[in-house]
PDB file of N, CA and C in Angstrom:
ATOM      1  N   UNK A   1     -16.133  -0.628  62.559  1.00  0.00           N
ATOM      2  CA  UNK A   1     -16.262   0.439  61.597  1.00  0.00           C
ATOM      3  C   UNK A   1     -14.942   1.170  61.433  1.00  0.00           C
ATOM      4  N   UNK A   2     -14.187   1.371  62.208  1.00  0.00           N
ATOM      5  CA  UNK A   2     -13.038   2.278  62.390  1.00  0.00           C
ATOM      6  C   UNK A   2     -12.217   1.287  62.026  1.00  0.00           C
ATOM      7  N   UNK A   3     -11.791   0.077  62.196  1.00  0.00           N
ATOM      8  CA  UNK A   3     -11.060  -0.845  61.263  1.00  0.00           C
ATOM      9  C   UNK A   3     -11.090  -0.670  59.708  1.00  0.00           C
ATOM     10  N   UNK A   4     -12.692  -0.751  59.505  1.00  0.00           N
ATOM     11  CA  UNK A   4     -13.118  -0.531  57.807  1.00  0.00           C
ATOM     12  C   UNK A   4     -12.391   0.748  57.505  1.00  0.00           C
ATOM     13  N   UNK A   5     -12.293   1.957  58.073  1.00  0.00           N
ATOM     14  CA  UNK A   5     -11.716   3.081  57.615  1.00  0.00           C
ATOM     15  C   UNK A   5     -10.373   2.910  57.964  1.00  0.00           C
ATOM     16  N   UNK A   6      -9.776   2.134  58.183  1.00  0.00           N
ATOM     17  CA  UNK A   6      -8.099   1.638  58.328  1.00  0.00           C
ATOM     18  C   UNK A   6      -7.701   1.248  56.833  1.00  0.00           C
ATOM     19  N   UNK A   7      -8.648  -0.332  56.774  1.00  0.00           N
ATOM     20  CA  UNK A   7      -7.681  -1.427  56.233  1.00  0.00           C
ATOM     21  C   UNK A   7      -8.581  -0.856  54.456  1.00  0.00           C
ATOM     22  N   UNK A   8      -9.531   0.019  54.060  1.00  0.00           N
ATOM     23  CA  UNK A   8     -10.230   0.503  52.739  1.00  0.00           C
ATOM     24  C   UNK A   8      -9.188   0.916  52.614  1.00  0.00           C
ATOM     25  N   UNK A   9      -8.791   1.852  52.716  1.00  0.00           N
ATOM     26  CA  UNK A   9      -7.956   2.809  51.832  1.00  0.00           C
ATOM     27  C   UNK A   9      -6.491   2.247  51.876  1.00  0.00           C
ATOM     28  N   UNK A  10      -5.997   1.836  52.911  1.00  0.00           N
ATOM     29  CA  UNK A  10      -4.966   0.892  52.421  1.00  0.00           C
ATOM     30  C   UNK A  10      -4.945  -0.209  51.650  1.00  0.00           C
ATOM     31  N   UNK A  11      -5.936  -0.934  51.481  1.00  0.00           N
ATOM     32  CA  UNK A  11      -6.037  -1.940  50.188  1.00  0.00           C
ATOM     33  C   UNK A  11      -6.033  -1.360  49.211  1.00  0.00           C
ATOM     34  N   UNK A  12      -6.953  -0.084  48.908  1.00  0.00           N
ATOM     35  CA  UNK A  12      -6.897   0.891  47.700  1.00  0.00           C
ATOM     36  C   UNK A  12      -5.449   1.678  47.361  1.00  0.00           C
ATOM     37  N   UNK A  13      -4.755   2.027  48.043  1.00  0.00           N
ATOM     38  CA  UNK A  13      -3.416   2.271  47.661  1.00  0.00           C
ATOM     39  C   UNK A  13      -2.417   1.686  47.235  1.00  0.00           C
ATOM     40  N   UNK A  14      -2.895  -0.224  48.079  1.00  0.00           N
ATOM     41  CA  UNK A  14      -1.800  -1.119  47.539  1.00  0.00           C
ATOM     42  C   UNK A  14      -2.335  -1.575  46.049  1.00  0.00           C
ATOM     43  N   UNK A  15      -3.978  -1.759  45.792  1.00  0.00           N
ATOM     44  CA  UNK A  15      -4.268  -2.049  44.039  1.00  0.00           C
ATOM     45  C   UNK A  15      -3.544  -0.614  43.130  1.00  0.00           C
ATOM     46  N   UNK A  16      -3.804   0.333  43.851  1.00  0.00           N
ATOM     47  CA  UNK A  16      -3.656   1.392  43.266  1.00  0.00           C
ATOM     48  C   UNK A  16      -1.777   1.478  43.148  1.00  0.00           C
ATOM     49  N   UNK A  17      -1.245   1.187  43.758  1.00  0.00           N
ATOM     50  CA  UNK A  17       0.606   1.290  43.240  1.00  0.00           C
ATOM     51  C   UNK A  17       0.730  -0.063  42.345  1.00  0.00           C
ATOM     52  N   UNK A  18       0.025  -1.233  42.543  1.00  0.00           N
ATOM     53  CA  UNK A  18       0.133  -2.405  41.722  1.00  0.00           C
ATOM     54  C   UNK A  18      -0.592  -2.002  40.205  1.00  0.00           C
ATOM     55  N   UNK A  19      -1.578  -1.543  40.201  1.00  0.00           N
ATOM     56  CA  UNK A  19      -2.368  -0.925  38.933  1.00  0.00           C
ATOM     57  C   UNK A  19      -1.002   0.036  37.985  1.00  0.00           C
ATOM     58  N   UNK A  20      -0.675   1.140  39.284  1.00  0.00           N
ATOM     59  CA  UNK A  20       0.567   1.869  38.247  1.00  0.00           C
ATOM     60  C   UNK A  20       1.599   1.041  37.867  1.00  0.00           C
ATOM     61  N   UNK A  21       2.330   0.105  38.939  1.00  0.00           N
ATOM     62  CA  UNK A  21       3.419  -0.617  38.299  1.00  0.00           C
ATOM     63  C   UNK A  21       3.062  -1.480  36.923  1.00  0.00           C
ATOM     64  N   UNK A  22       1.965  -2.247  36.382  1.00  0.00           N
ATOM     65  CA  UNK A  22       1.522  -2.344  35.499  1.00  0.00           C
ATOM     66  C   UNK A  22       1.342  -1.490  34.500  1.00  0.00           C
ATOM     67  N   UNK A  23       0.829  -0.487  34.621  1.00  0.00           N
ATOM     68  CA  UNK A  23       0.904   0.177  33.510  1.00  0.00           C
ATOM     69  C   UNK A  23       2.119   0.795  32.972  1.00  0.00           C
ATOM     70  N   UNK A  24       2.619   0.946  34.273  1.00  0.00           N
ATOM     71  CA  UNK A  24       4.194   1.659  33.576  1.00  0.00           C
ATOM     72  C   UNK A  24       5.185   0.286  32.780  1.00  0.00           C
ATOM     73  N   UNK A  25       4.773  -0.882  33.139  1.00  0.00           N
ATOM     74  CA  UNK A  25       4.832  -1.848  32.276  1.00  0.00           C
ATOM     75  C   UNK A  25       4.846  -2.120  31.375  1.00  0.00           C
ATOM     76  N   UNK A  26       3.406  -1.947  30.865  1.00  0.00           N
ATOM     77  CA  UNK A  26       2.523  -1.884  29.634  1.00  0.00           C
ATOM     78  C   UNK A  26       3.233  -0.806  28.618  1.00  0.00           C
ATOM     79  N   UNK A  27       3.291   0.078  29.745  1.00  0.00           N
ATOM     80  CA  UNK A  27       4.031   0.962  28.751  1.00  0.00           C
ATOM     81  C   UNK A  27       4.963   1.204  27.814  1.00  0.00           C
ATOM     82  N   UNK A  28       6.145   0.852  29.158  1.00  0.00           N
ATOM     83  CA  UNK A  28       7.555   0.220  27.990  1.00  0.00           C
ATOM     84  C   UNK A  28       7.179  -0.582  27.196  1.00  0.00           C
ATOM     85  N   UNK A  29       6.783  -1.644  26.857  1.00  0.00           N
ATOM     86  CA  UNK A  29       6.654  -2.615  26.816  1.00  0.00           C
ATOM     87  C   UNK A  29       5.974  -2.497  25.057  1.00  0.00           C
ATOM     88  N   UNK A  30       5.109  -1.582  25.124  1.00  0.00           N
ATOM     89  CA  UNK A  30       4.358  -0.707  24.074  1.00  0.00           C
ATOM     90  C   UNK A  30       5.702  -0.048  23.322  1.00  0.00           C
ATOM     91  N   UNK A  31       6.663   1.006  23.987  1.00  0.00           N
ATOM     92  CA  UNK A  31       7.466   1.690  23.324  1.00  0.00           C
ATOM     93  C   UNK A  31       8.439   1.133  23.044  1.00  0.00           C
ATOM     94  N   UNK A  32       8.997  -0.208  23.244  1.00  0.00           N
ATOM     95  CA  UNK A  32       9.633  -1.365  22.383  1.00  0.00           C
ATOM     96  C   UNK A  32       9.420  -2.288  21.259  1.00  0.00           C
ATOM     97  N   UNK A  33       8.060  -2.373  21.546  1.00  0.00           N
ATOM     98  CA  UNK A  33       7.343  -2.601  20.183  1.00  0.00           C
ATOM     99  C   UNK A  33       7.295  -1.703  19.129  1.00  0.00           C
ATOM    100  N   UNK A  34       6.644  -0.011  19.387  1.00  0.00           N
ATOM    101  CA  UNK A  34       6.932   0.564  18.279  1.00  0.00           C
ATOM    102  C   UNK A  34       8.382   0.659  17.757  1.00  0.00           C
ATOM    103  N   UNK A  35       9.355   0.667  18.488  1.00  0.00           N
ATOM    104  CA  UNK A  35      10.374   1.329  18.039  1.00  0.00           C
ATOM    105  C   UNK A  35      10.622  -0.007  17.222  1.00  0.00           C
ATOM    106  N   UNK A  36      10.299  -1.452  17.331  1.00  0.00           N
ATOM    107  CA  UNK A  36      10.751  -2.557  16.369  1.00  0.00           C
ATOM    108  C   UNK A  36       9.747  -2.119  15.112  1.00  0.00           C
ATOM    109  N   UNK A  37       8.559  -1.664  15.603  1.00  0.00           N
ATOM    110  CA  UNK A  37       7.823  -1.766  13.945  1.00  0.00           C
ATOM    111  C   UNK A  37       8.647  -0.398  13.055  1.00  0.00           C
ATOM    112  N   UNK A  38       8.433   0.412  13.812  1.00  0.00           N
ATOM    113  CA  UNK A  38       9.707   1.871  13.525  1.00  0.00           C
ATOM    114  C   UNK A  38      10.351   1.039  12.040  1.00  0.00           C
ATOM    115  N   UNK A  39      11.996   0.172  12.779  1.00  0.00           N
ATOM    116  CA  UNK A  39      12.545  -0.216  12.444  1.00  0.00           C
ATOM    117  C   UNK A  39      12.223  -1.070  11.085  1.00  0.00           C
ATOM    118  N   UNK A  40      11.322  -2.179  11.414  1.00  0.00           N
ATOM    119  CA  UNK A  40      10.734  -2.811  10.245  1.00  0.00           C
ATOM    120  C   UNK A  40      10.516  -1.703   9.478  1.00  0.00           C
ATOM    121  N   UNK A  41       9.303  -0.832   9.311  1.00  0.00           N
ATOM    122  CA  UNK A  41       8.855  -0.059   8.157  1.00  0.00           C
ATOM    123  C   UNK A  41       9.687   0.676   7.468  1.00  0.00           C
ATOM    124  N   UNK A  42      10.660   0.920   8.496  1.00  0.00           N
ATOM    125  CA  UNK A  42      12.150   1.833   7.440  1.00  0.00           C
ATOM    126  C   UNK A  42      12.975   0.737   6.748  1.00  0.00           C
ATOM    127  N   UNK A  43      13.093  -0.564   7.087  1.00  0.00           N
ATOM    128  CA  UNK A  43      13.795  -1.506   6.104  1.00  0.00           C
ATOM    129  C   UNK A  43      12.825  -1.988   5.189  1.00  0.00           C
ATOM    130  N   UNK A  44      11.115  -2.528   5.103  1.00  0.00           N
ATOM    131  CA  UNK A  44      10.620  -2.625   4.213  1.00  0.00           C
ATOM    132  C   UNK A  44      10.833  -1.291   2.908  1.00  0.00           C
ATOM    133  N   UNK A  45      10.904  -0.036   3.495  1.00  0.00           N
ATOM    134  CA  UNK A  45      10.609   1.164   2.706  1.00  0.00           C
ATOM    135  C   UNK A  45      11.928   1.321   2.193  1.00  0.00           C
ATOM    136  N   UNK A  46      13.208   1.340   2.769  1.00  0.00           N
ATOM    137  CA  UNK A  46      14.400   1.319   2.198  1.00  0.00           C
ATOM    138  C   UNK A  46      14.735   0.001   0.606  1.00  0.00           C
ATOM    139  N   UNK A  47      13.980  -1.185   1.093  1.00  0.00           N
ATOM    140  CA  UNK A  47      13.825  -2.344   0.524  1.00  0.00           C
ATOM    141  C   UNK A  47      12.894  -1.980  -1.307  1.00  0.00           C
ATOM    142  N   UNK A  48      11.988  -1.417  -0.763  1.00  0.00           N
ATOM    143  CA  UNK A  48      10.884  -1.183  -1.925  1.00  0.00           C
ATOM    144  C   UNK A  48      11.277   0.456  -2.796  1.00  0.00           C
ATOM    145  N   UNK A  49      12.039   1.094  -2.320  1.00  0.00           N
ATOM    146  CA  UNK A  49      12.764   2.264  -3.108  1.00  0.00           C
ATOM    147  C   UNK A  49      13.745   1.626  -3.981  1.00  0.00           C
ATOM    148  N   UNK A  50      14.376   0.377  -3.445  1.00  0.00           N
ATOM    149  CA  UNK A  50      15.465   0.346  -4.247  1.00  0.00           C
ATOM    150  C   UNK A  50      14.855  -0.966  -5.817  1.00  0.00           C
ATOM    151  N   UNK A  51      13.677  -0.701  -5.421  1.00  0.00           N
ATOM    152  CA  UNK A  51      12.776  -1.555  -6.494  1.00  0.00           C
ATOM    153  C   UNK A  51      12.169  -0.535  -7.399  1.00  0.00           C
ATOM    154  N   UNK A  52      12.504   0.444  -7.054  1.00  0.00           N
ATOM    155  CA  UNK A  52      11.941   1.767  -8.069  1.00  0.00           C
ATOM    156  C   UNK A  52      12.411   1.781  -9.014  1.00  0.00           C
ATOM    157  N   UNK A  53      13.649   1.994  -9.716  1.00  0.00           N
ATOM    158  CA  UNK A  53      14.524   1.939 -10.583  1.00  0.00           C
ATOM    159  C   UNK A  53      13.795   0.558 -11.691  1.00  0.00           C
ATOM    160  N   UNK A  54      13.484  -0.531 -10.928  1.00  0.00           N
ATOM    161  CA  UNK A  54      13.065  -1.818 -12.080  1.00  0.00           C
ATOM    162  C   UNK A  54      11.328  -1.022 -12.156  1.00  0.00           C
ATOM    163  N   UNK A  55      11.300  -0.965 -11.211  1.00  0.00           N
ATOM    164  CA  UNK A  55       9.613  -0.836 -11.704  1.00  0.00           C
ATOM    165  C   UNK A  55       9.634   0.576 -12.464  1.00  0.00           C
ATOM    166  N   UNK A  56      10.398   1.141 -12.849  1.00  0.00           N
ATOM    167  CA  UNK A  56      10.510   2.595 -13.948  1.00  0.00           C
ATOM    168  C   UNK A  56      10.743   1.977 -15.423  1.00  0.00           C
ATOM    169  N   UNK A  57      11.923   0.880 -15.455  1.00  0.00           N
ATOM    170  CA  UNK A  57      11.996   0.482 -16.324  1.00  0.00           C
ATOM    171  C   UNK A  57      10.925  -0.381 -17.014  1.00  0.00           C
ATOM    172  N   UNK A  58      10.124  -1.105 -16.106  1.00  0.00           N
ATOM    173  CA  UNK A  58       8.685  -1.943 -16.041  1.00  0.00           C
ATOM    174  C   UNK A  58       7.993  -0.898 -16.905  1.00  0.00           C
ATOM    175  N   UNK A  59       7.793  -0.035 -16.382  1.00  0.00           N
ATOM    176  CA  UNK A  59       6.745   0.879 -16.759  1.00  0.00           C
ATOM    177  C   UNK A  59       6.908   1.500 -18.406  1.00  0.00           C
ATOM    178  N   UNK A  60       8.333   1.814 -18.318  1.00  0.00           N
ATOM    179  CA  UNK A  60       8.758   2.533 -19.456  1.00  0.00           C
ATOM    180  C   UNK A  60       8.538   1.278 -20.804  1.00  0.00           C
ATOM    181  N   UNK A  61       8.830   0.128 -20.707  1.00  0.00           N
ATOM    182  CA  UNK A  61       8.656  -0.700 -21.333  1.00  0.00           C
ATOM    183  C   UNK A  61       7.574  -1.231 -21.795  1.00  0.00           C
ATOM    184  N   UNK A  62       6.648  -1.250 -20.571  1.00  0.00           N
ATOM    185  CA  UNK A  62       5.218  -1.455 -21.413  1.00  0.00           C
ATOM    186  C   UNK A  62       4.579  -0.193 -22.204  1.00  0.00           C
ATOM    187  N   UNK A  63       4.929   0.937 -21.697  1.00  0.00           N
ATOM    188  CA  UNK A  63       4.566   2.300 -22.314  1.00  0.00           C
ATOM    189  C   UNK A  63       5.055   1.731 -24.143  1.00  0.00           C
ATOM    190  N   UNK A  64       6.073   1.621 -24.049  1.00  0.00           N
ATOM    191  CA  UNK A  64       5.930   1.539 -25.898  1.00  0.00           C
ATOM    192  C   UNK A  64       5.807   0.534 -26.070  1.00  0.00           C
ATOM    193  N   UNK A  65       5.671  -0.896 -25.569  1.00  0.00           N
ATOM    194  CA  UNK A  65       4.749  -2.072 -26.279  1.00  0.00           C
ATOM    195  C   UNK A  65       3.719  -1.181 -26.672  1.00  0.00           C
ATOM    196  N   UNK A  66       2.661  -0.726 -25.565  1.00  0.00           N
ATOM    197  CA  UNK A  66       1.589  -0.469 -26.016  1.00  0.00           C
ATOM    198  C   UNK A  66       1.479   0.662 -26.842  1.00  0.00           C
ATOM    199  N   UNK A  67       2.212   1.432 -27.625  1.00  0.00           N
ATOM    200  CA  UNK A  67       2.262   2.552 -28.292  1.00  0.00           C
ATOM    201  C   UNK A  67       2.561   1.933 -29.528  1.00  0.00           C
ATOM    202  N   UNK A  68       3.556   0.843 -29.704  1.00  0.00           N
ATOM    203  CA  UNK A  68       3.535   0.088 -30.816  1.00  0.00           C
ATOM    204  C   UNK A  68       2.594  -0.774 -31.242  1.00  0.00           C
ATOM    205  N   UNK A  69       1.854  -1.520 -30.481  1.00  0.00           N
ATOM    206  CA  UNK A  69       0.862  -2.278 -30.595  1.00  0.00           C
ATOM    207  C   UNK A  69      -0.259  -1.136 -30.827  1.00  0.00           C
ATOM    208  N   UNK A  70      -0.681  -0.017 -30.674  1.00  0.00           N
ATOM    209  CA  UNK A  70      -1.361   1.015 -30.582  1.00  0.00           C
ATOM    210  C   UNK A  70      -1.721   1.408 -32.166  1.00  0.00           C
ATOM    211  N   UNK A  71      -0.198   1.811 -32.412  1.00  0.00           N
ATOM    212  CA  UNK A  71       0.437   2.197 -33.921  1.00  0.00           C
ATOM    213  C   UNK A  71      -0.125   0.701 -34.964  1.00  0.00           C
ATOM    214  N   UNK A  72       0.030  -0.251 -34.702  1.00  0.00           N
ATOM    215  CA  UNK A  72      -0.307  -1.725 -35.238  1.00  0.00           C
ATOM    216  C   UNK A  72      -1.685  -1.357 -35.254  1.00  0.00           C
ATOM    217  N   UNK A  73      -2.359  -1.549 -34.630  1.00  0.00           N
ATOM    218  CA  UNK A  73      -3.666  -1.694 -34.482  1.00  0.00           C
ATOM    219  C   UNK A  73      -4.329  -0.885 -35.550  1.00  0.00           C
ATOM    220  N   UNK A  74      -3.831   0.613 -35.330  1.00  0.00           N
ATOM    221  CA  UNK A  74      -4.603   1.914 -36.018  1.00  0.00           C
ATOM    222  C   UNK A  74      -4.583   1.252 -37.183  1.00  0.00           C
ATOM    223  N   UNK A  75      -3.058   1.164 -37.501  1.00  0.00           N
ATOM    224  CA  UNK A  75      -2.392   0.765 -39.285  1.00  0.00           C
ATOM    225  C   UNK A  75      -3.643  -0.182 -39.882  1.00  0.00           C
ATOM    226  N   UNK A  76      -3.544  -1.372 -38.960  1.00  0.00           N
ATOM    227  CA  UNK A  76      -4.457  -2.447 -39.720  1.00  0.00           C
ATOM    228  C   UNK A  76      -6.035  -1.732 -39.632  1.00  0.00           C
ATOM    229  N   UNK A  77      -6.647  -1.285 -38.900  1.00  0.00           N
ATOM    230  CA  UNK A  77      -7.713  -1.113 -39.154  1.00  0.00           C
ATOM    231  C   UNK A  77      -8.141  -0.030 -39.915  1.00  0.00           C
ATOM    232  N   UNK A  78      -7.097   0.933 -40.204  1.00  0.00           N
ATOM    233  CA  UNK A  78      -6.999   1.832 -41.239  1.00  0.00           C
ATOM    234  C   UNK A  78      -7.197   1.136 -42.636  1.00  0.00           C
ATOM    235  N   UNK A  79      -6.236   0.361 -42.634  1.00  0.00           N
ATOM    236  CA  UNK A  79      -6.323  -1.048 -43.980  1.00  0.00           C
ATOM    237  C   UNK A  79      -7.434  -1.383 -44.396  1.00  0.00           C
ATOM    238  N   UNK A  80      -8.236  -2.061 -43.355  1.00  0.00           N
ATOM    239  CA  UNK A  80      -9.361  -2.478 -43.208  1.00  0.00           C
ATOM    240  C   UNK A  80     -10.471  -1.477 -43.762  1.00  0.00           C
ATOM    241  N   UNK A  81     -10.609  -0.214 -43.206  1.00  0.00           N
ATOM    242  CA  UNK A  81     -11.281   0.814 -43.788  1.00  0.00           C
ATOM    243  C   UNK A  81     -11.427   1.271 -44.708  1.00  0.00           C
ATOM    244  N   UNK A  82     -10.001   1.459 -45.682  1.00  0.00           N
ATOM    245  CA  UNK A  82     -10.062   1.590 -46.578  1.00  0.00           C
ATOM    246  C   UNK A  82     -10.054   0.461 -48.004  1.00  0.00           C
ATOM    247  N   UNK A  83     -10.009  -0.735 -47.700  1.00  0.00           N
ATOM    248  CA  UNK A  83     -10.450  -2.039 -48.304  1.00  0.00           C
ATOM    249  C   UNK A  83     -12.006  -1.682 -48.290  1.00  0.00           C
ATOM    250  N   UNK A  84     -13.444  -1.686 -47.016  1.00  0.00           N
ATOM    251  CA  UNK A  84     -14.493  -1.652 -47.059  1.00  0.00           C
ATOM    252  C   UNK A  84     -14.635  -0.447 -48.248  1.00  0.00           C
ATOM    253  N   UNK A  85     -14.266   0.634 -47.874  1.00  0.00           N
ATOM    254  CA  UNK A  85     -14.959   1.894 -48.888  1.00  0.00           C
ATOM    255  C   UNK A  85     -14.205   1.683 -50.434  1.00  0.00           C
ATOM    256  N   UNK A  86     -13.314   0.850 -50.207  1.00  0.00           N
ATOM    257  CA  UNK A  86     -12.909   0.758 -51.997  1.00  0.00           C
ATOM    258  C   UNK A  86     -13.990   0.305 -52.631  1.00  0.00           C
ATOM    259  N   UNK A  87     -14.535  -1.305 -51.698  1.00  0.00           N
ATOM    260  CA  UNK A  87     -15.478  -2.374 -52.089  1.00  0.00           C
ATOM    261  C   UNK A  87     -16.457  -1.438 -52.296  1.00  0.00           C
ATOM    262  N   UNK A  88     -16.838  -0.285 -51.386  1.00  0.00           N
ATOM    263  CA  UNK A  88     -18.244   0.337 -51.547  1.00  0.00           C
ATOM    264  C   UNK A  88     -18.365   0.811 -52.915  1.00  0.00           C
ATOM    265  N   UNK A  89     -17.172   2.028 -52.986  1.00  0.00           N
ATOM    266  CA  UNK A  89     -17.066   2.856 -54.537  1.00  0.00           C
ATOM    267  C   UNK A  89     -17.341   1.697 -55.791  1.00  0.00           C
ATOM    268  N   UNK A  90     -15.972   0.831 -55.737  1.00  0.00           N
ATOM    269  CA  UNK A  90     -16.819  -0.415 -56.755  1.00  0.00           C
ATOM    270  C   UNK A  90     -18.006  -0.542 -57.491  1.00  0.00           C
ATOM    271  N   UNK A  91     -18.450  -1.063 -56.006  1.00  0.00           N
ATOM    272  CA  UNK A  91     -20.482  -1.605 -55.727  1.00  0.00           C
ATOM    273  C   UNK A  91     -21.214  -0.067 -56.205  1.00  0.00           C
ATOM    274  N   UNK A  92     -20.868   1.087 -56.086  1.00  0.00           N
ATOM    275  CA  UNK A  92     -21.539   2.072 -56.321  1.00  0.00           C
ATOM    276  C   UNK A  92     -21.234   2.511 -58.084  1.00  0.00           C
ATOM    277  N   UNK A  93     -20.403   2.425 -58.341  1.00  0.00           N
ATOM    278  CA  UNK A  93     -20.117   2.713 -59.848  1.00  0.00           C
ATOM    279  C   UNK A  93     -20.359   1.609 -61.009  1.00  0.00           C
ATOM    280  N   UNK A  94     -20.328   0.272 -60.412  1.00  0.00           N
ATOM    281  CA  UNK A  94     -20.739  -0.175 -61.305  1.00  0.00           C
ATOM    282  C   UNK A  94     -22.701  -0.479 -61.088  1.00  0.00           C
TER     283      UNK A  94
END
């Protein structure tokens, strides 16, 4: 019995300093990794700012396609509208 209260708690101290050396492991090990993703996300993000400038111009460009095509559209179906109600007045007067 007095052996058991020897060699317990010394096995528990030696898992227990092997448990910390691991984790303090784990640890670094963790804070080298972030600092690479760190790194990545500031060169993807540096990377995709300097794509801002085209994608403004992207944008600005389809903005008046579609304002011209917009303007097109109204025109002709304005046309159109007023072709039907001519035909109507026509059909109504005679």
């Amino acid at each position: 019995m007095e052996f058991l209260n020897i060699v317990l708690p010394t096995l528990l101290y030696i898992f227990g300093i092997i448990l910390l050396i691991v984790l303090i492991i784990l640890g670094i090990r963790t804070i080298e990794l972030l600092d690479k993703i760190n790194r990545l996300t500031d060169d993807v993000s540096e990377k995709v700012s300097s794509l801002d400038n085209l994608f403004s111009v992207i944008d600005k460009t389809t903005d008046g396609i579609s304002l011209i095509s917009d303007k097109i559209i109204s025109t002709v179906s304005g046309f159109i509208i007023n072709l039907v109600n001519r035909k109507r007045k026509d059909d109504e007067n005679e």
